[in-house]
C-alpha atoms as a PDB file:
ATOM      1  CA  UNK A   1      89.831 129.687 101.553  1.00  0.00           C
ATOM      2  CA  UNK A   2      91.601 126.852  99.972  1.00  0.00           C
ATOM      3  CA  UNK A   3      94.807 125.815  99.749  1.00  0.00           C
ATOM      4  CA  UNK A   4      96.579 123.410  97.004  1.00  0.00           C
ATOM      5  CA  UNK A   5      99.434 121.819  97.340  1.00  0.00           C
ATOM      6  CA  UNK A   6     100.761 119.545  94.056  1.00  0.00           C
ATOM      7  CA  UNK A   7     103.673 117.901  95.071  1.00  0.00           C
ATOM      8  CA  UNK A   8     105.886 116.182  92.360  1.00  0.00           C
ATOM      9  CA  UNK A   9     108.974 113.904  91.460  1.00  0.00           C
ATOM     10  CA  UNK A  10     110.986 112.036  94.033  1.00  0.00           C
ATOM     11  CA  UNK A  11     112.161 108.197  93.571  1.00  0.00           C
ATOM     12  CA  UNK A  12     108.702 106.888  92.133  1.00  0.00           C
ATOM     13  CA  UNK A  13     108.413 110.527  90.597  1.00  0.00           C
ATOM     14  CA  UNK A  14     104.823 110.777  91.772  1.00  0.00           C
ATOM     15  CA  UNK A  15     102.375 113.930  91.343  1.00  0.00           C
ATOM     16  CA  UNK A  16     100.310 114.382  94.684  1.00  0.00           C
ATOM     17  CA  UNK A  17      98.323 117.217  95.086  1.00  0.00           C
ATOM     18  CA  UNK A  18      96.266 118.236  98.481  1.00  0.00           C
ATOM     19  CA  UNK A  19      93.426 119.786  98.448  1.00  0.00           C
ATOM     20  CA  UNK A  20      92.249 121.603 102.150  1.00  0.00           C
ATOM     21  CA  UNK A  21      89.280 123.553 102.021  1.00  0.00           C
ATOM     22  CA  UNK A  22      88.700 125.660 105.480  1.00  0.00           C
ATOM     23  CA  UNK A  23      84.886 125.200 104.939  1.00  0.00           C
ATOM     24  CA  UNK A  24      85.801 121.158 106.378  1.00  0.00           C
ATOM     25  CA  UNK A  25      87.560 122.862 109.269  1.00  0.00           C
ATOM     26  CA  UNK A  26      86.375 123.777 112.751  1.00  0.00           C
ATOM     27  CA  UNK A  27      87.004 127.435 113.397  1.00  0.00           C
ATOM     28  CA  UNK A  28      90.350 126.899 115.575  1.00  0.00           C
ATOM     29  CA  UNK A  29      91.811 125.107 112.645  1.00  0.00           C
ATOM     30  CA  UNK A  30      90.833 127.492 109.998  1.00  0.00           C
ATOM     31  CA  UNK A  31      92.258 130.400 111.756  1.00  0.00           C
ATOM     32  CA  UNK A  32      95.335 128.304 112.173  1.00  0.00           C
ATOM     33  CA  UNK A  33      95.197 128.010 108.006  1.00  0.00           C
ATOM     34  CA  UNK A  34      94.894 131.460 107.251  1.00  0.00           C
ATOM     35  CA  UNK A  35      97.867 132.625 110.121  1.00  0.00           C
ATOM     36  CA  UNK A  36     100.055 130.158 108.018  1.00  0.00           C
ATOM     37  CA  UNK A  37      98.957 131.333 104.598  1.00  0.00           C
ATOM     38  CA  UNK A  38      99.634 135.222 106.193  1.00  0.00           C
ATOM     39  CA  UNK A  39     103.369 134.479 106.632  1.00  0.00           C
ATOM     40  CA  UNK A  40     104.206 132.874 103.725  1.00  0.00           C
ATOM     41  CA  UNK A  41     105.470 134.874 100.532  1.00  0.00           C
ATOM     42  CA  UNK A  42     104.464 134.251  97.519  1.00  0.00           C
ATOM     43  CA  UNK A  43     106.545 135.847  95.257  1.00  0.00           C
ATOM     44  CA  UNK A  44     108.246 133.786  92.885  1.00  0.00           C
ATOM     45  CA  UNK A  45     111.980 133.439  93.340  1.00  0.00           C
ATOM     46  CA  UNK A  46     114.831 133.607  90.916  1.00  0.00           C
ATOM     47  CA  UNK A  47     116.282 130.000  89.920  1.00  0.00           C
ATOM     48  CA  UNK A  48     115.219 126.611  88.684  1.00  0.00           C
ATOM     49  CA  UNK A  49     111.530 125.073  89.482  1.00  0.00           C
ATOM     50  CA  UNK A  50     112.947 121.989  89.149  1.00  0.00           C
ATOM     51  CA  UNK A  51     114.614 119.865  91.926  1.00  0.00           C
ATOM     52  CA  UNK A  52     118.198 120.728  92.504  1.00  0.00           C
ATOM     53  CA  UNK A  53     118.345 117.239  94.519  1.00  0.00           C
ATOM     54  CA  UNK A  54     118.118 114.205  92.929  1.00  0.00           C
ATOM     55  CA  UNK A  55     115.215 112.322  93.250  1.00  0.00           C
ATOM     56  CA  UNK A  56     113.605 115.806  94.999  1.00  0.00           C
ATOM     57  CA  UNK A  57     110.537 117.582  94.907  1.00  0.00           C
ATOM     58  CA  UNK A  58     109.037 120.435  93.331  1.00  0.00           C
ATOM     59  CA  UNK A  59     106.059 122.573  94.390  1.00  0.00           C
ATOM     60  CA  UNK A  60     103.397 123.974  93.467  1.00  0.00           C
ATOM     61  CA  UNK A  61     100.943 126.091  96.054  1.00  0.00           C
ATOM     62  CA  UNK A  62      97.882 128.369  95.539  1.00  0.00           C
ATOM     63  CA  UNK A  63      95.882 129.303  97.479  1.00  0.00           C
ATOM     64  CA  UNK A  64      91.772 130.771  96.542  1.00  0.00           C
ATOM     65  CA  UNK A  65      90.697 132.977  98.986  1.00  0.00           C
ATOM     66  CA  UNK A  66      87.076 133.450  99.804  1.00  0.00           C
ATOM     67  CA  UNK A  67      86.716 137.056  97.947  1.00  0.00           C
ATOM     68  CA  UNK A  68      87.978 134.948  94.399  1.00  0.00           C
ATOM     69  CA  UNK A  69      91.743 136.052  95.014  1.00  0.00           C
ATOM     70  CA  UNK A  70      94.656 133.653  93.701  1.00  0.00           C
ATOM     71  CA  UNK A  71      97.797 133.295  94.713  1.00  0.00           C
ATOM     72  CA  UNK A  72     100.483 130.769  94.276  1.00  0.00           C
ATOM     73  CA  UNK A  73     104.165 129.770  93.974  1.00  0.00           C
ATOM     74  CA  UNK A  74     106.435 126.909  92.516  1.00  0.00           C
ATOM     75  CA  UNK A  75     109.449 125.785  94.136  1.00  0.00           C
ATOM     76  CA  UNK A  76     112.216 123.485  94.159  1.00  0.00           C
ATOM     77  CA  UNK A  77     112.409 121.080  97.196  1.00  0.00           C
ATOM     78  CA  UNK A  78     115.057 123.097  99.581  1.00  0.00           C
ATOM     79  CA  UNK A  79     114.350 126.158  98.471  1.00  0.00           C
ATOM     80  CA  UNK A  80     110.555 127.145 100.195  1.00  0.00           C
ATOM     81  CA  UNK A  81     109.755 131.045 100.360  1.00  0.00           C
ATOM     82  CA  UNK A  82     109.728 132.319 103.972  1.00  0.00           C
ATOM     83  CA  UNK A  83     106.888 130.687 105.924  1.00  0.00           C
ATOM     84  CA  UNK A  84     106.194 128.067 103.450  1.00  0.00           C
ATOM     85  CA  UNK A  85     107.473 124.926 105.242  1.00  0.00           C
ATOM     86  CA  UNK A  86     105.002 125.110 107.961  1.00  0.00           C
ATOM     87  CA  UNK A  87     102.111 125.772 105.785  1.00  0.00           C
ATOM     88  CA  UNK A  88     103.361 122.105 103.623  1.00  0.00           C
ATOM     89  CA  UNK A  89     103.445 120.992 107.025  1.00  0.00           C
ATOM     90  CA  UNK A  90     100.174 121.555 108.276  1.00  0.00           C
ATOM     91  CA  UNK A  91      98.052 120.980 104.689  1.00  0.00           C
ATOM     92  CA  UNK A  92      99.816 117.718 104.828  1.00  0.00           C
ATOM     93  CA  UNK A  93      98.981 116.488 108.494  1.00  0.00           C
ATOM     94  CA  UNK A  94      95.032 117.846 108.195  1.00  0.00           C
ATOM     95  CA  UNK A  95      93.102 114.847 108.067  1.00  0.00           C
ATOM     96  CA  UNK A  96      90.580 116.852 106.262  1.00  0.00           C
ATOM     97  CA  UNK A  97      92.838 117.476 103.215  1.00  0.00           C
ATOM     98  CA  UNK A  98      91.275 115.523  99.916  1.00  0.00           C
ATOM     99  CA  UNK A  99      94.784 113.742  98.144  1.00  0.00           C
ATOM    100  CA  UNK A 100      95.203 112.823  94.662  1.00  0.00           C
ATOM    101  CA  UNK A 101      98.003 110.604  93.651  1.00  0.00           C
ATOM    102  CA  UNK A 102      99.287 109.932  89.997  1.00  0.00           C
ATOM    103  CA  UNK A 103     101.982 108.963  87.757  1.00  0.00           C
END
């Protein structure tokens, strides 16, 4: 499984995406990965993709699981589908994540 998170605009109106593969994790942490990935929804939400905020955030996630599945969902900062903040949480704090930073 891995999970991508591109993270975009805010005051410098960066694009960082996250890559965090569970093949770099030890098996307490992957497990960890794919409960967080289980209780998040990925269906897309009515509204604007863009940040509501200004100088916010807007998402992107997918995730490839191991079988070639996709899934993935944008989002506006502030308005995460149900589960979604911890997963952010966790992909971000994973020293093993790969990051990407442009303009």
């Amino acid at each position: 499984m891995r999970v991508t998170v591109v993270r975009a605009g805010g005051i410098a109106g960066m694009v960082v995406t996250t890559t965090l593969d569970a093949a770099d994790l030890d098996d307490a942490r992957t497990e960890a990965l794919r409960t967080l990935v289980a209780g998040c929804s990925f269906r897309e939400r009515s509204g604007p993709v863009a940040p509501a905020l200004r100088d916010g955030f807007s998402y992107e996630v997918t995730v490839d699981d191991d079988d070639g599945a996709r899934q993935g969902v944008r989002f506006a900062q502030g308005t995460a589908p149900e589960g979604m903040d911890a997963l952010l949480r966790f992909v971000d704090d994973e020293p093993a994540g790969r990051r990407e930073t442009r303009r």
